[in-house]
C-alpha atoms as a PDB file:
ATOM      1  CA  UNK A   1     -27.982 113.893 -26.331  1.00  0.00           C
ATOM      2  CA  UNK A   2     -29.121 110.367 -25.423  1.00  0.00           C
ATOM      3  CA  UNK A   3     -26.955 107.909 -23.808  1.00  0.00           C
ATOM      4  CA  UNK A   4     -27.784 104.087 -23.246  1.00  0.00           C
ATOM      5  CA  UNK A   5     -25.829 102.768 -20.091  1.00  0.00           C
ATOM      6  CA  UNK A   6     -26.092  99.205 -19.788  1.00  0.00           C
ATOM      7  CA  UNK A   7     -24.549  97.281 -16.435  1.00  0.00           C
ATOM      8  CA  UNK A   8     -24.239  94.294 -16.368  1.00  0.00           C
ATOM      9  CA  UNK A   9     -24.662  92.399 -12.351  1.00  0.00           C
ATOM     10  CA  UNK A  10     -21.779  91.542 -10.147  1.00  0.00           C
ATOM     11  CA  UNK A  11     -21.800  88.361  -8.050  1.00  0.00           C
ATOM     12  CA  UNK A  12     -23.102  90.141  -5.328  1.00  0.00           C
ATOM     13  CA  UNK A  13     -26.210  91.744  -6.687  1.00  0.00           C
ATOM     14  CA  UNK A  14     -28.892  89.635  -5.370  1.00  0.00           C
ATOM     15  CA  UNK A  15     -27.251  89.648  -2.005  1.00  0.00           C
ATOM     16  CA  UNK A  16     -27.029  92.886  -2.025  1.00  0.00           C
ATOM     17  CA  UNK A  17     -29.752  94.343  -3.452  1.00  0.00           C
ATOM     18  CA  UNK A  18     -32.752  94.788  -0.656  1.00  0.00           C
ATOM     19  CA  UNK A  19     -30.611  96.853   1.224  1.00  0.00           C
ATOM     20  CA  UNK A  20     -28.983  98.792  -1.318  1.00  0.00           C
ATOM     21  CA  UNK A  21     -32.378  99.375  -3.174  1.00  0.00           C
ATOM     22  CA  UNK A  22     -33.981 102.617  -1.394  1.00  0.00           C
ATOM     23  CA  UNK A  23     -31.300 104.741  -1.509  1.00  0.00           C
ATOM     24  CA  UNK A  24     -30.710 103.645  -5.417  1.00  0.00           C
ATOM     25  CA  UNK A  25     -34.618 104.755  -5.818  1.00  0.00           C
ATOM     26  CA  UNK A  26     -34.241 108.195  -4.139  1.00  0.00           C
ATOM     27  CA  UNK A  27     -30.762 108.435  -6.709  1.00  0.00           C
ATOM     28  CA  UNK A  28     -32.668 107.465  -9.860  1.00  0.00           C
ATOM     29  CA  UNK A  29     -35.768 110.145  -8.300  1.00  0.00           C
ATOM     30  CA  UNK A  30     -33.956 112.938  -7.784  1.00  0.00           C
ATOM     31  CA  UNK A  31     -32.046 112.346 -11.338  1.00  0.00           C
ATOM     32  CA  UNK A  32     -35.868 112.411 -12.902  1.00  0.00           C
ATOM     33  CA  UNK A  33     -34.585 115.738 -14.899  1.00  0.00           C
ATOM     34  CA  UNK A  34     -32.563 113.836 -17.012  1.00  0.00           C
ATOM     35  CA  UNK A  35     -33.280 110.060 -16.813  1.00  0.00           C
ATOM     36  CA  UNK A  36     -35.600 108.931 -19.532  1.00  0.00           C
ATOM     37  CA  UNK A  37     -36.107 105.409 -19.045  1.00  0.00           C
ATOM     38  CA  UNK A  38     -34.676 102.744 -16.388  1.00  0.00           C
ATOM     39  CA  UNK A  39     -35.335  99.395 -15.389  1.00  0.00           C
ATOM     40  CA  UNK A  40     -33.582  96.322 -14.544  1.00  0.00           C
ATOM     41  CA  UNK A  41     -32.562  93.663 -16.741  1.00  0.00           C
ATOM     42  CA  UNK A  42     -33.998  89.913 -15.863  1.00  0.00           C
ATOM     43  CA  UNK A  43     -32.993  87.052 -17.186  1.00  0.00           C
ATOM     44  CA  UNK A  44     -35.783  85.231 -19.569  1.00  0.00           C
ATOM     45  CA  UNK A  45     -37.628  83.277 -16.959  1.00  0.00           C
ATOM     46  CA  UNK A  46     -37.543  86.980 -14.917  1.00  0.00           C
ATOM     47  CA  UNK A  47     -36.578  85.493 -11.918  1.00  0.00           C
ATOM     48  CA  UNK A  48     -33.006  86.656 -11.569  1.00  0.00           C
ATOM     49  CA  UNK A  49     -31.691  90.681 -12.272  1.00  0.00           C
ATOM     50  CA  UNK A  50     -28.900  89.942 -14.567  1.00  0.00           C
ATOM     51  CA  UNK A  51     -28.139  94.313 -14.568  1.00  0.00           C
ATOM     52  CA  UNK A  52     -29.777  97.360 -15.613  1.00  0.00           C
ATOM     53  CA  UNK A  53     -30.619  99.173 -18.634  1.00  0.00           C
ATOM     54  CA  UNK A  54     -31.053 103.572 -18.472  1.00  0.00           C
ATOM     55  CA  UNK A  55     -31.452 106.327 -21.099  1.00  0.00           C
ATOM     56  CA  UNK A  56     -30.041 109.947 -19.939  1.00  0.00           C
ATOM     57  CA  UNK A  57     -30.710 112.738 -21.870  1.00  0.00           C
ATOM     58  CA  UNK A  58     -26.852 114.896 -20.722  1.00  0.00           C
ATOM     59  CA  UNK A  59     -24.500 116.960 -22.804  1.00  0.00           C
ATOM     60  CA  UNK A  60     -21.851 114.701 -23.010  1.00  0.00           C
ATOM     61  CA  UNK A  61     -20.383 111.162 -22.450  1.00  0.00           C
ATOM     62  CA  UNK A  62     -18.589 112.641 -18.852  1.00  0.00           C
ATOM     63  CA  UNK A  63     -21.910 113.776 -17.618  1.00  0.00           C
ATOM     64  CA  UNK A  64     -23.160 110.122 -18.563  1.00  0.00           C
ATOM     65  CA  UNK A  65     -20.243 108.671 -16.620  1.00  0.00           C
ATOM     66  CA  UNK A  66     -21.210 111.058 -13.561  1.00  0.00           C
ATOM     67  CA  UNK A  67     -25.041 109.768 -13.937  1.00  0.00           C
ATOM     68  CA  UNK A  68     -23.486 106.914 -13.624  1.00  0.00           C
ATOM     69  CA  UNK A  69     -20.825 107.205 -10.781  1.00  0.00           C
ATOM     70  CA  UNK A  70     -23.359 109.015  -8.343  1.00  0.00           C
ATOM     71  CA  UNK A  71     -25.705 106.111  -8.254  1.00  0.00           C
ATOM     72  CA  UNK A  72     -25.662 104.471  -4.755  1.00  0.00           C
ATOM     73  CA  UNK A  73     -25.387 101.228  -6.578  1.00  0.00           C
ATOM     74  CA  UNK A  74     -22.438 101.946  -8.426  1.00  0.00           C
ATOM     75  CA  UNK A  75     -21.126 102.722  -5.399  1.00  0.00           C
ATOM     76  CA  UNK A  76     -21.663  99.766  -3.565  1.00  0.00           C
ATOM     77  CA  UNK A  77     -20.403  97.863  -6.788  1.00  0.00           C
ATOM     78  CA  UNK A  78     -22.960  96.012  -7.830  1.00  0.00           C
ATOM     79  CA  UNK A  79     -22.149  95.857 -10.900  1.00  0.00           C
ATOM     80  CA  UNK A  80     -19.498  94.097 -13.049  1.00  0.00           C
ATOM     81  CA  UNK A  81     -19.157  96.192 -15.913  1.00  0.00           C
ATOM     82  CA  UNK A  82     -20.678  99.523 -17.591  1.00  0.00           C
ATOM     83  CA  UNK A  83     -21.401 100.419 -21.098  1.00  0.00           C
ATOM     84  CA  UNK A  84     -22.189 103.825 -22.062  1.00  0.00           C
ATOM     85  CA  UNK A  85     -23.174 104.549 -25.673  1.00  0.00           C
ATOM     86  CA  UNK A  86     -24.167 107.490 -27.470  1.00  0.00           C
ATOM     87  CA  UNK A  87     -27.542 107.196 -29.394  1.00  0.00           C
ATOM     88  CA  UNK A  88     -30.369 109.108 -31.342  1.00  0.00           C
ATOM     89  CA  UNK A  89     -34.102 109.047 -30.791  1.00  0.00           C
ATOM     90  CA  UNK A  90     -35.554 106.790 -33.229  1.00  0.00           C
ATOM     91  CA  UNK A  91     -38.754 105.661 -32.707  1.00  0.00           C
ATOM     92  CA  UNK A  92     -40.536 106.515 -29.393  1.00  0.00           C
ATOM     93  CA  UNK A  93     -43.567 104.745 -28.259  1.00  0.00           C
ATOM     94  CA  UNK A  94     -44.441 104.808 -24.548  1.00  0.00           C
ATOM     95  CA  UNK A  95     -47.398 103.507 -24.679  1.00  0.00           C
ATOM     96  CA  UNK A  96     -45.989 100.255 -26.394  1.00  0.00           C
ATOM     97  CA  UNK A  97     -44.505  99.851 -22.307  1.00  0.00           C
ATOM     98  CA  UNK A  98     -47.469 100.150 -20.336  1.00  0.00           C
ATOM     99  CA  UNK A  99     -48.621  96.944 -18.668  1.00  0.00           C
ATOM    100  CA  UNK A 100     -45.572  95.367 -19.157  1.00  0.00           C
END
């Protein structure tokens, strides 16, 4: 099953983030099994991270929430909020990324 987990920035993201950012890297490496697509979320000009956007592929909604709970950043509370929702494969176009 997919799941879309969407977090939106605390406060204290752009403080925080340098130092928090390798061992978040290593977290979202060694999750490579099961993590689909990640990125971080900018605001329109791209200048400031506004949260993060990832797509698991787990069994269930707790095995999202445990994606989501081991990630250093999550952690460190970064983050103000957390959506997890359940979705199905559409249409999938890699390629349609690259460069971007």
């Amino acid at each position: 099953m997919l799941w879309a987990i969407s977090r939106a920035a605390a406060p204290n993201f752009a403080a925080n983030r340098e130092k928090g950012l390798q061992p978040h890297l290593d977290y979202l490496q060694s999750q490579k099994g099961i993590l689909v697509l990640s990125g971080a979320t900018v605001s329109d000009d791209g200048k400031e991270f506004v949260g993060s956007l990832l797509i698991v592929n787990v069994g269930s909604r707790t095995e999202a929430q445990a994606f989501v709970n081991g990630d250093p950043f999550q952690k460190a509370g970064m983050f103000k909020s957390v959506t997890i929702t359940r979705m199905r494969k559409g249409q999938w176009n890699p390629q349609a990324a690259e460069g971007a």
